[in-house]
N, C-alpha and C. Protein backbone atom coordinates (compact mmCIF):
# COMPACT_ATOMS: atom_id res chain seq x y z
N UNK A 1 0.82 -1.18 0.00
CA UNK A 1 0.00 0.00 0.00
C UNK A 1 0.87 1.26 0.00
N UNK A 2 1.83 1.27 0.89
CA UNK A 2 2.92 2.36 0.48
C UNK A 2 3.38 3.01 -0.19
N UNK A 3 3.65 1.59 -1.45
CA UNK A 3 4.00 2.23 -2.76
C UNK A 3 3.32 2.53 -3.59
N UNK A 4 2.03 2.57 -3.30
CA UNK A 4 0.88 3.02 -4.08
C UNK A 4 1.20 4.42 -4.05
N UNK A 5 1.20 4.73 -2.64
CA UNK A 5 1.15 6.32 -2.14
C UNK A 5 2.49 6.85 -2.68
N UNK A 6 3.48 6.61 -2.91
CA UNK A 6 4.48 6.58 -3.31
C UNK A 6 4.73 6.93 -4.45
N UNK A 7 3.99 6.26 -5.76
CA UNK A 7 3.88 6.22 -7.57
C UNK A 7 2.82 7.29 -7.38
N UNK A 8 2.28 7.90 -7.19
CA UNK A 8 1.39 8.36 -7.12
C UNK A 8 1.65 10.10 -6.56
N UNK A 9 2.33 10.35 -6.14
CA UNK A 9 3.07 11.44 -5.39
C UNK A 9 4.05 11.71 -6.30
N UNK A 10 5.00 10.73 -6.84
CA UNK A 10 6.11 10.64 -7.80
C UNK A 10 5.49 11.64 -9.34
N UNK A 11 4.11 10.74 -9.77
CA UNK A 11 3.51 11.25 -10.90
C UNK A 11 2.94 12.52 -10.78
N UNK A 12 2.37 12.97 -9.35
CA UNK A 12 1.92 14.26 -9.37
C UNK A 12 3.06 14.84 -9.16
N UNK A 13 4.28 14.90 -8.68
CA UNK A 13 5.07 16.01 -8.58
C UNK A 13 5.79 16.21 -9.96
N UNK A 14 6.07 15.11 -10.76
CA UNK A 14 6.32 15.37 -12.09
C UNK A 14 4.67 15.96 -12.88
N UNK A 15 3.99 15.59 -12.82
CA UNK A 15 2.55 16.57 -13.43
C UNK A 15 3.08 17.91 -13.38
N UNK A 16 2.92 18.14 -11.69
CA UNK A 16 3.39 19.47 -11.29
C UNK A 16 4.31 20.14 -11.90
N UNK A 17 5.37 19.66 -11.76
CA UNK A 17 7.00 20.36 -12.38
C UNK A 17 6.45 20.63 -14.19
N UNK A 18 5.99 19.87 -14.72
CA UNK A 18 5.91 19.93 -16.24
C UNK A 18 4.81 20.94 -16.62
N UNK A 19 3.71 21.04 -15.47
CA UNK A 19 2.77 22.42 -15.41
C UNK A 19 3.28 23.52 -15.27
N UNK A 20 4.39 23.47 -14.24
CA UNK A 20 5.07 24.91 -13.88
C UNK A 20 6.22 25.04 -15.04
N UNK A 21 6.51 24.32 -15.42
CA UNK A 21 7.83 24.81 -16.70
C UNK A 21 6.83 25.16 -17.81
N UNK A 22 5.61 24.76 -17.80
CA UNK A 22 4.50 25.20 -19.38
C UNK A 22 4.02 26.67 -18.82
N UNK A 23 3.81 26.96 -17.74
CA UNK A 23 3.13 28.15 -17.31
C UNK A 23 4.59 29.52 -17.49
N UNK A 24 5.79 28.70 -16.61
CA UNK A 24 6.95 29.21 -16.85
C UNK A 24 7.50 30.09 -18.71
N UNK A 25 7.36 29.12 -19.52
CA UNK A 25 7.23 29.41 -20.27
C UNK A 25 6.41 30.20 -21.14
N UNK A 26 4.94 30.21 -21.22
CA UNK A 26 3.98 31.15 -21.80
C UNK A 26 4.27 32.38 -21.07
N UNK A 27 4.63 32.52 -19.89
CA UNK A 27 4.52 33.68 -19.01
C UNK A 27 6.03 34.48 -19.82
N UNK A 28 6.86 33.81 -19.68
CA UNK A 28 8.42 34.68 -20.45
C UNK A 28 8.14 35.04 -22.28
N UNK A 29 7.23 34.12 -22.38
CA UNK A 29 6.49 34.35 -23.82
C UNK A 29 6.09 35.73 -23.43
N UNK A 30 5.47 35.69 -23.40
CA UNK A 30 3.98 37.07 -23.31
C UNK A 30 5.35 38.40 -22.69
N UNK A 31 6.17 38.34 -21.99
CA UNK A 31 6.73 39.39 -21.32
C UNK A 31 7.84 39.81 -22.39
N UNK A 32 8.44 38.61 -23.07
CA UNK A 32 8.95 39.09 -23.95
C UNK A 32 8.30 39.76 -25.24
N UNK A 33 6.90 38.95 -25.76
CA UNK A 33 6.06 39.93 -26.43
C UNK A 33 5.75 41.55 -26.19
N UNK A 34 5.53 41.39 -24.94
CA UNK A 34 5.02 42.51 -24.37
C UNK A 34 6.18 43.80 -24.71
N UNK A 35 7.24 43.85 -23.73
CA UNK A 35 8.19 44.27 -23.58
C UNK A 35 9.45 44.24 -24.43
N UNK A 36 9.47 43.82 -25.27
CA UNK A 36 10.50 43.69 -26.33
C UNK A 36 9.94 43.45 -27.78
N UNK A 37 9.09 43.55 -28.16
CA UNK A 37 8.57 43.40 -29.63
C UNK A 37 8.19 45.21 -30.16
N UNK A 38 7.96 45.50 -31.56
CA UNK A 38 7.58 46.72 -31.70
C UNK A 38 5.93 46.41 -32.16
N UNK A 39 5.64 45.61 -31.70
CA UNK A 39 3.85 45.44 -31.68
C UNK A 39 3.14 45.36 -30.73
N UNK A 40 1.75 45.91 -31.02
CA UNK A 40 1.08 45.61 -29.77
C UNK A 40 0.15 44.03 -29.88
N UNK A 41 -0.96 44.39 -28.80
CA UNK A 41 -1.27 42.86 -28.47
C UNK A 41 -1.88 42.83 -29.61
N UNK A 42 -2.64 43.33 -30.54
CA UNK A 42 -3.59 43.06 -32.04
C UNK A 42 -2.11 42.68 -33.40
N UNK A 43 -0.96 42.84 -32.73
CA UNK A 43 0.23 42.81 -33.77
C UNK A 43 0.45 43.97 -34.78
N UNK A 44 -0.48 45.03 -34.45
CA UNK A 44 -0.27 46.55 -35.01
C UNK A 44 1.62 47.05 -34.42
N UNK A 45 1.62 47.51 -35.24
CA UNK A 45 2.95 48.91 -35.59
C UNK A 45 2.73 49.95 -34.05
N UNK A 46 3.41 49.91 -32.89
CA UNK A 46 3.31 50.84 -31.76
C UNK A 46 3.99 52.27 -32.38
N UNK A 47 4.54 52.18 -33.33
CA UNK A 47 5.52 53.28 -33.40
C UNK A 47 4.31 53.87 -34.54
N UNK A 48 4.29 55.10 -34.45
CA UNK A 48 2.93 56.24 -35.42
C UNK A 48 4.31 56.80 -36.37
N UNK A 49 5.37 57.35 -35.96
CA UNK A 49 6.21 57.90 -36.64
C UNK A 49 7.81 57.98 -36.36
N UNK A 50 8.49 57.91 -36.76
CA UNK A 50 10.24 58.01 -37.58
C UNK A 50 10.61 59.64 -37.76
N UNK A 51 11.18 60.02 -37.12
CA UNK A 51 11.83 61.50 -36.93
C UNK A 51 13.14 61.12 -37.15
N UNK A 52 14.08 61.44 -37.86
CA UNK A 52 15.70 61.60 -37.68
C UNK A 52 16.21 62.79 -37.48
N UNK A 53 16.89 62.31 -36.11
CA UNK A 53 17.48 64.12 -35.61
C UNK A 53 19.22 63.53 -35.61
N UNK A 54 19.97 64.45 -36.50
CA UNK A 54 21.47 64.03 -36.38
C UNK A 54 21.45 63.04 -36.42
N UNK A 55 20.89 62.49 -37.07
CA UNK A 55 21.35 60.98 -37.50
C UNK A 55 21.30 59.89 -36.68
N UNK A 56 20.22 60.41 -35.94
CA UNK A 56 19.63 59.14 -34.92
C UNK A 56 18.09 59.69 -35.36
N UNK A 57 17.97 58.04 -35.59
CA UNK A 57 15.60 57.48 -35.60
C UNK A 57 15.66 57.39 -34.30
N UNK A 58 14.40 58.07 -33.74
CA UNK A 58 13.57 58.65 -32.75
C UNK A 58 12.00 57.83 -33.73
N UNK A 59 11.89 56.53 -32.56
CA UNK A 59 10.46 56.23 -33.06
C UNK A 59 9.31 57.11 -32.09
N UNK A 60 8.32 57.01 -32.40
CA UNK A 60 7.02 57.88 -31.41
C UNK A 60 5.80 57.10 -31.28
N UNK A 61 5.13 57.49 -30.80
CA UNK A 61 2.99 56.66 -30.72
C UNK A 61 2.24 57.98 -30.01
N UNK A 62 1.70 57.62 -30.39
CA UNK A 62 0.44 58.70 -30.03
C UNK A 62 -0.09 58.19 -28.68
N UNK A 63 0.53 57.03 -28.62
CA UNK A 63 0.03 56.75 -26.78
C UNK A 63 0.92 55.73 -26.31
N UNK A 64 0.88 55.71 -25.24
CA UNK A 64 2.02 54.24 -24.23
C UNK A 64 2.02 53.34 -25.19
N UNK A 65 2.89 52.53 -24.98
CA UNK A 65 3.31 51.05 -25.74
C UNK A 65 2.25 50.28 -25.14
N UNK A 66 2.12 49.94 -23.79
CA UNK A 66 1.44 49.09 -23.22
C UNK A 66 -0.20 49.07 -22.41
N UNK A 67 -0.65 50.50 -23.53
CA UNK A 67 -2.26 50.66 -23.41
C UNK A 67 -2.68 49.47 -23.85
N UNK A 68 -2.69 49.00 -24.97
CA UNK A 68 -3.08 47.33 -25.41
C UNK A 68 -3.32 46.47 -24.88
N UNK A 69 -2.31 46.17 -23.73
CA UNK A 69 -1.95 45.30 -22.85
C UNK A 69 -3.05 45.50 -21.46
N UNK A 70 -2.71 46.97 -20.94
CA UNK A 70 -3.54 47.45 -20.01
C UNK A 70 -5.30 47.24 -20.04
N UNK A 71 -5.47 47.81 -20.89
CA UNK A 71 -7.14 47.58 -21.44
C UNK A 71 -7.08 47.36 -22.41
N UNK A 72 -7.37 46.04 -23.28
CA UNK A 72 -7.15 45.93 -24.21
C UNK A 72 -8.68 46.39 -25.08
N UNK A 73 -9.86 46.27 -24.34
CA UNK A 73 -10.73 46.35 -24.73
C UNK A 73 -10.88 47.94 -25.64
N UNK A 74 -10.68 48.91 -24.42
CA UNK A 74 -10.65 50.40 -24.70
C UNK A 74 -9.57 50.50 -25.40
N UNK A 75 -8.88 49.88 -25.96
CA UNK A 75 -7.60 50.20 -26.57
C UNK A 75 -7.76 49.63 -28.33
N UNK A 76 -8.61 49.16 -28.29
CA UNK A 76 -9.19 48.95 -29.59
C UNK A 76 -10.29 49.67 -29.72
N UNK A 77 -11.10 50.65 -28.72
CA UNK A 77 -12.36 50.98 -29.44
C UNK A 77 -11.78 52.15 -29.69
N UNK A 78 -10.46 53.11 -29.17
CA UNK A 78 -9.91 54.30 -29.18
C UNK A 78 -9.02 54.27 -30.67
N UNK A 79 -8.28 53.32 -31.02
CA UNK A 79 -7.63 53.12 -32.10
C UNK A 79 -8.84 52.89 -33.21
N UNK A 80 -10.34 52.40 -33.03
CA UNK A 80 -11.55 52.63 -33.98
C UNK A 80 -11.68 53.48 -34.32
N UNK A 81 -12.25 54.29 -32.77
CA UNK A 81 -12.61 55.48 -33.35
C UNK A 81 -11.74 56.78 -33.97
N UNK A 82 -10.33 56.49 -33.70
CA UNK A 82 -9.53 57.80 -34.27
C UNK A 82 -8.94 57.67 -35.73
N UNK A 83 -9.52 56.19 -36.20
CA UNK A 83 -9.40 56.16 -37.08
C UNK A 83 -10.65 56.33 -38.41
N UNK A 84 -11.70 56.48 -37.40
CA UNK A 84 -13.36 56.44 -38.10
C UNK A 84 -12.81 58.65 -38.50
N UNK A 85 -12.06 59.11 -37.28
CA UNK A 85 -12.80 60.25 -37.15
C UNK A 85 -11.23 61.13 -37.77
N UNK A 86 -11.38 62.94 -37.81
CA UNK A 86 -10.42 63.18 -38.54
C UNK A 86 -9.61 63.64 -37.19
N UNK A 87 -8.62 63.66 -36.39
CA UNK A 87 -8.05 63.73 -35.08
C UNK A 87 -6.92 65.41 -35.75
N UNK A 88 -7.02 66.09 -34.44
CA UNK A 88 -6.93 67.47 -34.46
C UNK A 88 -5.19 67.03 -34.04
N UNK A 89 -4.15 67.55 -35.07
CA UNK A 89 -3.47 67.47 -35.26
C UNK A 89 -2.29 68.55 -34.32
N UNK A 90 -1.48 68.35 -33.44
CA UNK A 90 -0.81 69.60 -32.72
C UNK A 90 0.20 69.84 -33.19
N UNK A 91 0.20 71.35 -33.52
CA UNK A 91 1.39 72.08 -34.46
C UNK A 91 2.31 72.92 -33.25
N UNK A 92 3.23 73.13 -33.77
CA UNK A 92 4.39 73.77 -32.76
C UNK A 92 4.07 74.61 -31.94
N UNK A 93 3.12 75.84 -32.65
CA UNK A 93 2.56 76.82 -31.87
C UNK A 93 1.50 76.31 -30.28
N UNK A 94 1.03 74.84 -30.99
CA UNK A 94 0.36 74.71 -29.42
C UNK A 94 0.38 73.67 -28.62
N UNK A 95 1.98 73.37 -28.49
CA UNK A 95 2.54 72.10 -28.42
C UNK A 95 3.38 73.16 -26.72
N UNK A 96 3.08 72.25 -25.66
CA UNK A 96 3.53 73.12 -24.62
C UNK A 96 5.11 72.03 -24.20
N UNK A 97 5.84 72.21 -23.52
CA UNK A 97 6.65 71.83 -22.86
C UNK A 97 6.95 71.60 -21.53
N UNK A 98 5.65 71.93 -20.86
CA UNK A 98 5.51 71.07 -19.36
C UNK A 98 5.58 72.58 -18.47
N UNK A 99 6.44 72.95 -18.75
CA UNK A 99 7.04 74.03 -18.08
C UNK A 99 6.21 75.51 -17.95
N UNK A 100 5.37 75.66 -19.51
CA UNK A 100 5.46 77.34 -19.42
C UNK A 100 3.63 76.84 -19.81
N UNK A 101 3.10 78.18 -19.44
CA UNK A 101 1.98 77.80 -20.31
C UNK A 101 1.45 78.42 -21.66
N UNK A 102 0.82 77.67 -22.61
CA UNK A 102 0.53 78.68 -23.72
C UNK A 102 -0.11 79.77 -23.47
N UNK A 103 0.41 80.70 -24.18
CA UNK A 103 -0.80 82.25 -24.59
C UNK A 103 -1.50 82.61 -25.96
N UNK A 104 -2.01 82.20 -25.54
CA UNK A 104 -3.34 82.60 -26.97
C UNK A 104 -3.18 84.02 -27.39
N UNK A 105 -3.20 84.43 -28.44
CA UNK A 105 -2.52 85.73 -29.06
C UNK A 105 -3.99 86.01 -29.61
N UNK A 106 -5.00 86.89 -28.78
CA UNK A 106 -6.33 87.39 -30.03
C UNK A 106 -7.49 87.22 -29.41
């Protein structure tokens, strides 16, 4: 009867170990997706635009890398709709720098 209890303990702790190296794995999956790929979770392009200043690319997005990830739900109905609609474009003049605030001239 012992060794019943025995084979049996043996097979679940190998179950176990081969569950945790599969979970182990999808989990370094997804983080490396996450965190090291230039896509988001739909496999879209994160980067909106390519600037070269002195001869360094400067990629950009119009929002976090990891909105996708965060809500993915709202993160597809926002990428819908700004693409249904015509999105108000910010030019230098009203582009602030944290620091000062704009003045409206008029």
């Amino acid at each position: 009867m012992n060794n019943y209890f025995t084979h049996n303990s043996d097979v679940y702790i190998a179950n176990h170990n081969e569950k945790f190296k599969q979970y182990e794995a999808d989990y370094t999956r997804r983080l490396m997706a996450k965190y090291f790929t230039k896509k988001d979770l739909y496999g879209g392009n994160i980067f909106d635009e390519n600037i070269t200043i002195d001869d360094e690319l400067i990629k950009s997005s119009r929002g976090p890398c990891t909105r996708s990830y965060a809500d993915p739900v709202k993160a597809f109905e926002e990428d819908q709709s700004s693409s249904d609609s015509q999105t108000n474009t910010e030019t230098p003049s009203n582009i602030t720098n944290g620091k000062h605030q704009i003045r409206k001239i008029g």
